[in-house]
C-alpha atoms as a PDB file:
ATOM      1  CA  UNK A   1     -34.809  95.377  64.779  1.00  0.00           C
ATOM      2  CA  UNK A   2     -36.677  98.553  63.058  1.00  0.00           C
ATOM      3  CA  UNK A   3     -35.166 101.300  61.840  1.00  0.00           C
ATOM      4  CA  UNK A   4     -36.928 104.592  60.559  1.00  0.00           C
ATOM      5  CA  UNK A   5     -36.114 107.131  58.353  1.00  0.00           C
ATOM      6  CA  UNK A   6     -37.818 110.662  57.510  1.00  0.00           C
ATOM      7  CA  UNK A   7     -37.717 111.484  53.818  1.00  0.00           C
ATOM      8  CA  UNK A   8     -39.371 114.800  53.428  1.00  0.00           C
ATOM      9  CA  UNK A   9     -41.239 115.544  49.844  1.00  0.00           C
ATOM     10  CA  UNK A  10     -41.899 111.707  50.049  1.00  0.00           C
ATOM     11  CA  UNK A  11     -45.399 111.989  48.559  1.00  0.00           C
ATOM     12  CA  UNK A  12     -44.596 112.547  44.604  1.00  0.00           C
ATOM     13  CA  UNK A  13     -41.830 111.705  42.204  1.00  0.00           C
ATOM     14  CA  UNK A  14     -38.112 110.847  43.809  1.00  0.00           C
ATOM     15  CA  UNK A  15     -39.252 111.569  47.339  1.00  0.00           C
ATOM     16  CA  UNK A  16     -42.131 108.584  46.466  1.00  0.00           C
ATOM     17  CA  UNK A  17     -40.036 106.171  45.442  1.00  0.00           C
ATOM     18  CA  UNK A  18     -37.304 106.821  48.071  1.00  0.00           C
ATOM     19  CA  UNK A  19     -40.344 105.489  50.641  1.00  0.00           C
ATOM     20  CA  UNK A  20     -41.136 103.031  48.699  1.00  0.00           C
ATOM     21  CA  UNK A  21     -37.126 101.847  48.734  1.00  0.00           C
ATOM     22  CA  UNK A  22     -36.680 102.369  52.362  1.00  0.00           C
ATOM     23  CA  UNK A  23     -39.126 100.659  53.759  1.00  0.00           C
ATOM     24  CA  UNK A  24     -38.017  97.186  52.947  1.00  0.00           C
ATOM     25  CA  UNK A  25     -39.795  94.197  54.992  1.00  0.00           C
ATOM     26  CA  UNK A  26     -40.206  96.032  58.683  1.00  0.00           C
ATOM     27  CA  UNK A  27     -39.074  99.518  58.284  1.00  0.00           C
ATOM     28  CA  UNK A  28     -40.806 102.615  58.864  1.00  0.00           C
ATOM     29  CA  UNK A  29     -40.468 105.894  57.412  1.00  0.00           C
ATOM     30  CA  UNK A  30     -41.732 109.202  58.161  1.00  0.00           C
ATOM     31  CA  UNK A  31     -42.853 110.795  54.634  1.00  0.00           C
ATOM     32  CA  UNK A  32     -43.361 114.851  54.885  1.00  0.00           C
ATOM     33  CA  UNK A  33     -45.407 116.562  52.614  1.00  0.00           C
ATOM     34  CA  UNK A  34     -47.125 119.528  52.101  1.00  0.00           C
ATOM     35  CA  UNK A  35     -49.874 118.516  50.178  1.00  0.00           C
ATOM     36  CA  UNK A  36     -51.880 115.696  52.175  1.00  0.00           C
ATOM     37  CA  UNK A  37     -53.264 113.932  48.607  1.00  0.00           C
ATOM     38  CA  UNK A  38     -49.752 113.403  47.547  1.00  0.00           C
ATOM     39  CA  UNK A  39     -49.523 110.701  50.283  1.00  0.00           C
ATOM     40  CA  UNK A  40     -52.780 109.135  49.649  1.00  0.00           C
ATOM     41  CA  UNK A  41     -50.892 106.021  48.589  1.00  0.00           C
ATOM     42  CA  UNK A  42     -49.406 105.315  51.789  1.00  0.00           C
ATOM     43  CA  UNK A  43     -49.183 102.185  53.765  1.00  0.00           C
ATOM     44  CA  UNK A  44     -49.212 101.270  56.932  1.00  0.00           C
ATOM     45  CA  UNK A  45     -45.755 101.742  57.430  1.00  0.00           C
ATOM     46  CA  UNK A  46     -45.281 105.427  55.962  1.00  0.00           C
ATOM     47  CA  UNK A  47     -46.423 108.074  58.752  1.00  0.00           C
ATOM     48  CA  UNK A  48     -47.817 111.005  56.719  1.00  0.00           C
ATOM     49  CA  UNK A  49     -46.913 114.433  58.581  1.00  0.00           C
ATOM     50  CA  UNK A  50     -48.536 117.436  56.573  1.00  0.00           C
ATOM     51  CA  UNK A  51     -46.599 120.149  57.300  1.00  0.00           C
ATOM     52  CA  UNK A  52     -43.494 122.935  55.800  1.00  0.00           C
ATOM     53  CA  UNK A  53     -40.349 120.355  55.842  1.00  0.00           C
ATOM     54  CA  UNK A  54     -38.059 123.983  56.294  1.00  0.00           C
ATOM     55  CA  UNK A  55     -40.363 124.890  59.711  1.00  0.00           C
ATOM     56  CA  UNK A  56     -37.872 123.770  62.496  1.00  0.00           C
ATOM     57  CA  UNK A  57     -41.115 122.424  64.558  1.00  0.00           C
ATOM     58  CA  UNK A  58     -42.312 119.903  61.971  1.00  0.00           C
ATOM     59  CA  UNK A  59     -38.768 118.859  61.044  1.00  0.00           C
ATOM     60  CA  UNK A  60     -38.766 118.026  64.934  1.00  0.00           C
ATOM     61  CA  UNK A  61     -41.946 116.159  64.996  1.00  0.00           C
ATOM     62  CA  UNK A  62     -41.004 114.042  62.107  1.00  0.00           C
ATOM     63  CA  UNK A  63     -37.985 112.911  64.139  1.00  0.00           C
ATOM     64  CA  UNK A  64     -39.766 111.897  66.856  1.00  0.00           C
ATOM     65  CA  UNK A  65     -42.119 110.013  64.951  1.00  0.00           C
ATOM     66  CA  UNK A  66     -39.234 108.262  63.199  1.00  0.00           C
ATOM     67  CA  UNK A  67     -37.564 107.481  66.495  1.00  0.00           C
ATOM     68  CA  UNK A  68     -40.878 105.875  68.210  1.00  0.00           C
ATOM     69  CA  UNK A  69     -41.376 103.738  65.086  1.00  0.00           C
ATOM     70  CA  UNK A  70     -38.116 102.586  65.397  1.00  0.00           C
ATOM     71  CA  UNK A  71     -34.262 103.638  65.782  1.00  0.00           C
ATOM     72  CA  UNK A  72     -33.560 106.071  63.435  1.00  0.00           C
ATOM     73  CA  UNK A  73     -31.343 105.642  60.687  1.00  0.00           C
ATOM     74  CA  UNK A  74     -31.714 107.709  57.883  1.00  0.00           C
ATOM     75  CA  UNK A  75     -32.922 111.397  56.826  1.00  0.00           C
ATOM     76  CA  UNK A  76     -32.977 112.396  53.203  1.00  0.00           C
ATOM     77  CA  UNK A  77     -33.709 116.031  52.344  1.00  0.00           C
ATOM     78  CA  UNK A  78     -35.578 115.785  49.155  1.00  0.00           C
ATOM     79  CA  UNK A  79     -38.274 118.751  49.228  1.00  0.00           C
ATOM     80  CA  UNK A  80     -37.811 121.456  46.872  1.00  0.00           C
ATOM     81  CA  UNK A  81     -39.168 124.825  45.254  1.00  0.00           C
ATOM     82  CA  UNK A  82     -39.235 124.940  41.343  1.00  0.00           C
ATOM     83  CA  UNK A  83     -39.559 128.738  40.954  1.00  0.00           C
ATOM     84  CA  UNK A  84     -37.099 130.034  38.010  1.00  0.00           C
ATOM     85  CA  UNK A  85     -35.937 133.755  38.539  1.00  0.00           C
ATOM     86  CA  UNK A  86     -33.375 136.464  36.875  1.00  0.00           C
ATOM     87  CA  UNK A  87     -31.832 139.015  38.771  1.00  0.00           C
ATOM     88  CA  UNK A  88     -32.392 141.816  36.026  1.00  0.00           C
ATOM     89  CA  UNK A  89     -36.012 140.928  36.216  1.00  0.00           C
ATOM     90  CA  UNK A  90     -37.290 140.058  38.905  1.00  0.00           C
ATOM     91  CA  UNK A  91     -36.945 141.713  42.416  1.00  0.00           C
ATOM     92  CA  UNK A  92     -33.919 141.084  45.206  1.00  0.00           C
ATOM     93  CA  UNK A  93     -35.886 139.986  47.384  1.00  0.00           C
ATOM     94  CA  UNK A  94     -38.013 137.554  45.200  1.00  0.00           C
ATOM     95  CA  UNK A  95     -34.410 136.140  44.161  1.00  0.00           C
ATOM     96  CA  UNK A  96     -33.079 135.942  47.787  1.00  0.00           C
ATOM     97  CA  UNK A  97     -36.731 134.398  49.131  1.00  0.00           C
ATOM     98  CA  UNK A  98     -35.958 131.699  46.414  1.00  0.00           C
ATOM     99  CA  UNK A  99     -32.467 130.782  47.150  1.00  0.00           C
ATOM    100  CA  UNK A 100     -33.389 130.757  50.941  1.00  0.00           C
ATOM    101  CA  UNK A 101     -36.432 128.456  50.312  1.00  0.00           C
ATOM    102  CA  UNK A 102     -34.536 125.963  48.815  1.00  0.00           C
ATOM    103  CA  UNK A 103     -31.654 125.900  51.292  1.00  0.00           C
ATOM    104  CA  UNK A 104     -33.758 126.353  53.961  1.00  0.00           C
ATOM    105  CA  UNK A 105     -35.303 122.976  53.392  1.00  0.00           C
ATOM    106  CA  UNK A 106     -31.780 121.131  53.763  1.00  0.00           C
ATOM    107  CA  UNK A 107     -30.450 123.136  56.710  1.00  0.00           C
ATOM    108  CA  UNK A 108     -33.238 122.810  58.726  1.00  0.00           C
ATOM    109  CA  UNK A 109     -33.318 118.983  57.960  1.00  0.00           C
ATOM    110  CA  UNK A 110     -29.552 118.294  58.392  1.00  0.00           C
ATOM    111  CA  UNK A 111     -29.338 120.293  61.852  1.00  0.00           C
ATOM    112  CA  UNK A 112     -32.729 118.084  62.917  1.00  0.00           C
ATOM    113  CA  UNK A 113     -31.072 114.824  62.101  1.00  0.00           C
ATOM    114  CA  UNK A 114     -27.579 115.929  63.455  1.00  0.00           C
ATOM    115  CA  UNK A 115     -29.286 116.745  66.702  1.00  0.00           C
ATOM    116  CA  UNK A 116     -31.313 113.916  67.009  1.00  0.00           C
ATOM    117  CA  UNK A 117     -28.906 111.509  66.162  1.00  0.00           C
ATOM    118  CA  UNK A 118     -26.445 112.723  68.673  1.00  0.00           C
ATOM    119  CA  UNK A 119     -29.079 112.342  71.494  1.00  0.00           C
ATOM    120  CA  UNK A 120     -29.932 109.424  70.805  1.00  0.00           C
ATOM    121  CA  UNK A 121     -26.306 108.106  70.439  1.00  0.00           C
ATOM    122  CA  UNK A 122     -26.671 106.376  67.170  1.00  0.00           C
ATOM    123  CA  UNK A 123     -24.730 106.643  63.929  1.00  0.00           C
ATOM    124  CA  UNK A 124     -26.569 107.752  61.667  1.00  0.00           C
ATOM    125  CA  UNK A 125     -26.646 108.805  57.898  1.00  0.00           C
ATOM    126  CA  UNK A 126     -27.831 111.760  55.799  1.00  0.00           C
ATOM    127  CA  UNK A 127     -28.535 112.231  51.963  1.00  0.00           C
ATOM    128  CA  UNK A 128     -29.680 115.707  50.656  1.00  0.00           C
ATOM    129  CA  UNK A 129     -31.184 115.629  46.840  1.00  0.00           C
ATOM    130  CA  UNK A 130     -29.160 118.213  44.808  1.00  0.00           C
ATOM    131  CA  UNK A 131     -29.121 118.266  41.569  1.00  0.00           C
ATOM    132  CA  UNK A 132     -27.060 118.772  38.291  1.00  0.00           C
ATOM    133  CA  UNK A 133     -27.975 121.925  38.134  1.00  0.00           C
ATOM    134  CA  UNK A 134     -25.420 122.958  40.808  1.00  0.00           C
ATOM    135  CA  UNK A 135     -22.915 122.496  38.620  1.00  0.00           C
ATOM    136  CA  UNK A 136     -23.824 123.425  35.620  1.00  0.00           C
ATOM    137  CA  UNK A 137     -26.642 125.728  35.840  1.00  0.00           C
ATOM    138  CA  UNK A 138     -28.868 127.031  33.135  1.00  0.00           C
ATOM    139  CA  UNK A 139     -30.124 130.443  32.066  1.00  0.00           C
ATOM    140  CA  UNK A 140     -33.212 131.077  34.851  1.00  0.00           C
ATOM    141  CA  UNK A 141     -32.045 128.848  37.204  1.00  0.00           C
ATOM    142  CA  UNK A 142     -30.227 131.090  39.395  1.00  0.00           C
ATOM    143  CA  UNK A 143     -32.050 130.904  43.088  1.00  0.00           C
ATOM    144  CA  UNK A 144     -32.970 126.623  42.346  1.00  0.00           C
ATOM    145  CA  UNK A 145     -28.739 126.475  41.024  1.00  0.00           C
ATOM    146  CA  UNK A 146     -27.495 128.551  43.928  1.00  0.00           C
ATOM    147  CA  UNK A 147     -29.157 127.090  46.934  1.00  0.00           C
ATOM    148  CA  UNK A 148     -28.631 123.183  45.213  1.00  0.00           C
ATOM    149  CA  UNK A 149     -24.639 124.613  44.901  1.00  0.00           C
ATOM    150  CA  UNK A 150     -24.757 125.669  48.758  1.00  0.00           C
ATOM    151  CA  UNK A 151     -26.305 122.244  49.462  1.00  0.00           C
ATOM    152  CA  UNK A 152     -23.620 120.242  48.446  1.00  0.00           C
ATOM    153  CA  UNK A 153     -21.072 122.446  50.437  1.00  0.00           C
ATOM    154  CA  UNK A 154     -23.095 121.860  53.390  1.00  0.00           C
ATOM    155  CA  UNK A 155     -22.882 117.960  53.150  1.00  0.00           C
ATOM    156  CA  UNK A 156     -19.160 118.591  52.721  1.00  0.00           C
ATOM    157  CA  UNK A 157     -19.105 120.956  55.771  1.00  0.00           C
ATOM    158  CA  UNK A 158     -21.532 118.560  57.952  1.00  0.00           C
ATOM    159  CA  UNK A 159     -19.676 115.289  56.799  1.00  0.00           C
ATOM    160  CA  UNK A 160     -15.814 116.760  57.602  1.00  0.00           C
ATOM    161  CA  UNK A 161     -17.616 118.336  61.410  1.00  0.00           C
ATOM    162  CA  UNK A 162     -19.389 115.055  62.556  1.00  0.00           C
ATOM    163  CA  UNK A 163     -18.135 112.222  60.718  1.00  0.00           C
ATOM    164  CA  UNK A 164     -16.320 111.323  64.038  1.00  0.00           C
ATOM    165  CA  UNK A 165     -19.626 111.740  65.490  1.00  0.00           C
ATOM    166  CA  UNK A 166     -20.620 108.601  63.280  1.00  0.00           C
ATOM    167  CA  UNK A 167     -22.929 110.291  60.919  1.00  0.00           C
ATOM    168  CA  UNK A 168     -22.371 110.284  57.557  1.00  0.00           C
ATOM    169  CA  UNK A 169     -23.768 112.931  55.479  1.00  0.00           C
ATOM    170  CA  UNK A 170     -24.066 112.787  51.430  1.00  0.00           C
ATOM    171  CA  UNK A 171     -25.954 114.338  48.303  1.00  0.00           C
ATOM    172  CA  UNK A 172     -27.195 112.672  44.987  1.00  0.00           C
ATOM    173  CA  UNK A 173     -27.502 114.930  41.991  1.00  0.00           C
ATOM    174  CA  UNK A 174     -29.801 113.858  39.631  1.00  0.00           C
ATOM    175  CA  UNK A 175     -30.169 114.383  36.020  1.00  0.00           C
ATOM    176  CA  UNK A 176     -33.611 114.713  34.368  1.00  0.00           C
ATOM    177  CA  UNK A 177     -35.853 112.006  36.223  1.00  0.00           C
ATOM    178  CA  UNK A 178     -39.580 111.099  34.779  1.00  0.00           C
ATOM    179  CA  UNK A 179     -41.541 112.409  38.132  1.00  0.00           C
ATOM    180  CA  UNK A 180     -45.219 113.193  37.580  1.00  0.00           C
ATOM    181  CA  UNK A 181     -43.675 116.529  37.083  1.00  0.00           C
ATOM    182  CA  UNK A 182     -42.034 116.127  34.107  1.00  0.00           C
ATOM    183  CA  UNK A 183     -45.039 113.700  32.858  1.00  0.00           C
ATOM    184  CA  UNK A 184     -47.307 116.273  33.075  1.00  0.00           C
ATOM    185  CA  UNK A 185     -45.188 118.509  31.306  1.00  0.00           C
ATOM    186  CA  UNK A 186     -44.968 116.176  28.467  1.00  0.00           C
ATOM    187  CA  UNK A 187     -48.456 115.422  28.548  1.00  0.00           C
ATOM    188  CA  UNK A 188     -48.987 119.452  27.920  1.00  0.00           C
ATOM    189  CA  UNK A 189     -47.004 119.130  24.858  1.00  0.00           C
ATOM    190  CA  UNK A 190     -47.994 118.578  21.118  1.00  0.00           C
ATOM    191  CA  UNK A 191     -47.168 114.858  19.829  1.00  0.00           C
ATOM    192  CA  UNK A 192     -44.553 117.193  17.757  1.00  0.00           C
ATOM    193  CA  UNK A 193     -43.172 119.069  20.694  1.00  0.00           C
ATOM    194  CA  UNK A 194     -43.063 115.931  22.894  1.00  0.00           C
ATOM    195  CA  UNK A 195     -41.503 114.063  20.103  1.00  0.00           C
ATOM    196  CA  UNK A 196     -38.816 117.016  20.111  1.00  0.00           C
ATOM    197  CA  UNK A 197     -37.812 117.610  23.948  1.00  0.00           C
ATOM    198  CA  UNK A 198     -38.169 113.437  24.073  1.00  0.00           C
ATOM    199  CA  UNK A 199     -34.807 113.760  21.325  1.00  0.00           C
ATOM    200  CA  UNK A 200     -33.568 116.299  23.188  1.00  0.00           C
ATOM    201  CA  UNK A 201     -33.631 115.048  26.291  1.00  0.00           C
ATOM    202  CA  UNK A 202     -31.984 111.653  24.454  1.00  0.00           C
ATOM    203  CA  UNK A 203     -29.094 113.868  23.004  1.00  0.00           C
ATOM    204  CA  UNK A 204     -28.400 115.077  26.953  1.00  0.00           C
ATOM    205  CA  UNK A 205     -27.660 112.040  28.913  1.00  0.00           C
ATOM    206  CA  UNK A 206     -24.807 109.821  27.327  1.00  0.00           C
ATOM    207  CA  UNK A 207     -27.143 106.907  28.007  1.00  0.00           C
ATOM    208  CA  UNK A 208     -30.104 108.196  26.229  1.00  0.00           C
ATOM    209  CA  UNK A 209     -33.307 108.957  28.382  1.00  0.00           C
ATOM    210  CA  UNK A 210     -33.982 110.343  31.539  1.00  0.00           C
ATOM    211  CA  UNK A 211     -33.638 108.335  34.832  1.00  0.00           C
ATOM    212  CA  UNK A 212     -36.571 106.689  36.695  1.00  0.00           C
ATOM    213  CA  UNK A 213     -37.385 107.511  39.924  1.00  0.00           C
ATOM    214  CA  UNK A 214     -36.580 104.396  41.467  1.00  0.00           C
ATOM    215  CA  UNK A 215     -32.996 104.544  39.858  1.00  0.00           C
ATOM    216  CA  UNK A 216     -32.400 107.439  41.815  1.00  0.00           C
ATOM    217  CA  UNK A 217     -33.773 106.470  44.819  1.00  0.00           C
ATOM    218  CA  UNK A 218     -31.693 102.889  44.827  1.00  0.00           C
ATOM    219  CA  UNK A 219     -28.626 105.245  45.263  1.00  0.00           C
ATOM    220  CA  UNK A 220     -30.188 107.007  48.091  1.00  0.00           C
ATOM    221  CA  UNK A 221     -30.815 103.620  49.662  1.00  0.00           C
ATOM    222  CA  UNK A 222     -27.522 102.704  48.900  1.00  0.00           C
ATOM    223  CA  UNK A 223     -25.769 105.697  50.526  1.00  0.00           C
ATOM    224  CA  UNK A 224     -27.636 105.280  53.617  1.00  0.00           C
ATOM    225  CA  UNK A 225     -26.849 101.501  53.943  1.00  0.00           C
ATOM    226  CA  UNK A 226     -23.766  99.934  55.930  1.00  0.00           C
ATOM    227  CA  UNK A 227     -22.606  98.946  52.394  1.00  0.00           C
ATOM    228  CA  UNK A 228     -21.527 102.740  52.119  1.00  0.00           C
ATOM    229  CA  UNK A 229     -20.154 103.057  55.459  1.00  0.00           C
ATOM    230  CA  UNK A 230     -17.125 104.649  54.090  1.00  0.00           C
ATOM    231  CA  UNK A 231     -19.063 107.071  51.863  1.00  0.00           C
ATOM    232  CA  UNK A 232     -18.958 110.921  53.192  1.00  0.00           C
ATOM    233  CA  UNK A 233     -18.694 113.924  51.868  1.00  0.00           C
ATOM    234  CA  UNK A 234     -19.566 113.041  48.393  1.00  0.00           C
ATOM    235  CA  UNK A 235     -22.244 114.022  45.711  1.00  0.00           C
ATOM    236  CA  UNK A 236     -22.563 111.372  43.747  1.00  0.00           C
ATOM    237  CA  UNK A 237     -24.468 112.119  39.999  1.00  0.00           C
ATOM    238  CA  UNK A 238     -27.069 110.443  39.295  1.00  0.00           C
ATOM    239  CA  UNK A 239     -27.477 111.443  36.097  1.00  0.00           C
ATOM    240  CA  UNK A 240     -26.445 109.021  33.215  1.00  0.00           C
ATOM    241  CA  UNK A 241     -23.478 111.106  32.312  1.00  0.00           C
ATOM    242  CA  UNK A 242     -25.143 114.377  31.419  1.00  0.00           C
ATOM    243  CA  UNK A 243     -23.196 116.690  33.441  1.00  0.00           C
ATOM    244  CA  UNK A 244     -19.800 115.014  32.225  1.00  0.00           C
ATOM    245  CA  UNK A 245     -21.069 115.545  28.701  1.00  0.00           C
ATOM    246  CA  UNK A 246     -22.084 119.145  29.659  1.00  0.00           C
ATOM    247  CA  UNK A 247     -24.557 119.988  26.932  1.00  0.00           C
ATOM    248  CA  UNK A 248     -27.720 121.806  27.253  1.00  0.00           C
ATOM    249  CA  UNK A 249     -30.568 123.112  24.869  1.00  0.00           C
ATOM    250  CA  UNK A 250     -30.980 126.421  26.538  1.00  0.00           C
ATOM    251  CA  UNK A 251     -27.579 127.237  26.944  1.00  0.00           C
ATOM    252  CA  UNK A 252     -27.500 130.940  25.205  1.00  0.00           C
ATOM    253  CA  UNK A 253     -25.758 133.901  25.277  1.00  0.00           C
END
């Protein structure tokens, strides 16, 4: 039997590796992206779909995609905006656009699944990518904290409305992860500098670096399994203690 998933941002960084996870020895996954050279990797088994994962019409077409590879199983909201904005500086609307952009992505995603999965009569599981940021934000962060803080109460809200419906719906908040993102933000610093965030970054997570992709993704894969068939409703952290130790550099008055 095949199942299919549709992991949207699946081209780069956590979104990559969570294809790479899913799609085990027959699976088939849906990866949608934005940016069509971010999927130039792909196999045969990822279906690329170019195309705004918060636009209700290609959230639909990836579902239908995913269901005539195979029964669909799994969505994981992973896309995201990075944009930083303050409220004393920069514009309402800029601010509100921000927040929206970022929630947008998991609303649109969740209600897709929901709906699909109820059509088709088959359980079915969700996992949106939060982050530790929605608890314990940092000075900037406001729209990326906000919306990642809403997130998580909407896998709370969706999990306690259709768990009886048999779909389970989750979040995973990760830490700092090494994405091409953050390598290429490391590449841009001095050997000093990098030496500096690198002992920074150390001091943050109780265990000492910053997570891998793939560690993040194996608890994706893990809350979309039947081994985590009692699992809903939670965020789980994915961070290697960091928000429990709940320092941060540019914490500042």
């Amino acid at each position: 039997m095949t199942f299919s998933y549709v992991v949207t941002g699946g081209g780069r960084g956590i979104g990559r590796a969570v294809v790479e996870r899913l799609l085990g020895e027959q699976d088939a996954v849906v990866a949608v992206e934005r940016d069509p050279d971010a999927l130039a990797w792909a196999g045969p088994r990822v279906i690329p779909l170019i195309g705004d994962a918060a636009d209700e019409e290609v959230a639909a077409w990836a579902a239908d995609l995913a269901q005539e590879a195979g029964i669909l199983r799994g969505w994981v909201n992973n896309a995201a905006v990075f944009r930083d904005a303050s409220v004393h500086t920069s514009p309402i609307s800029e601010v509100r656009a921000l927040i929206a952009a970022n929630l947008d992505l998991a609303v649109v995603g969740c209600a897709t699944a929901v709906r699909h999965f109820l059509a088709a009569g088959t359980p079915g599981a969700i996992v949106n990518v939060t982050s530790h940021q929605a608890a314990r934000a940092v000075p900037g962060s406001l729209p990326y904290s906000t919306a990642k803080a809403a997130t998580e109460g909407l896998t709370r809200a969706l999990a306690v409305e259709y768990g009886r419906r048999g779909i389970r719906v989750n979040a995973v908040a990760p830490g700092s992860v090494a994405t091409e993102r953050h390598e290429a933000f490391m590449e841009s610093q001095t050997p000093e500098a990098r030496r500096a965030v690198e002992e920074q970054l150390a001091m943050l997570h109780p265990l000492g670096r910053v997570a891998t992709p793939a560690e993040v993704a194996s608890v994706v894969a893990h809350l979309l399994s039947d081994e985590a068939a009692f699992v809903n409703g939670a965020t789980v952290p994915v961070d290697g203690g960091r928000t429990v130790l709940g320092l941060d550099p540019e914490a500042r008055e």
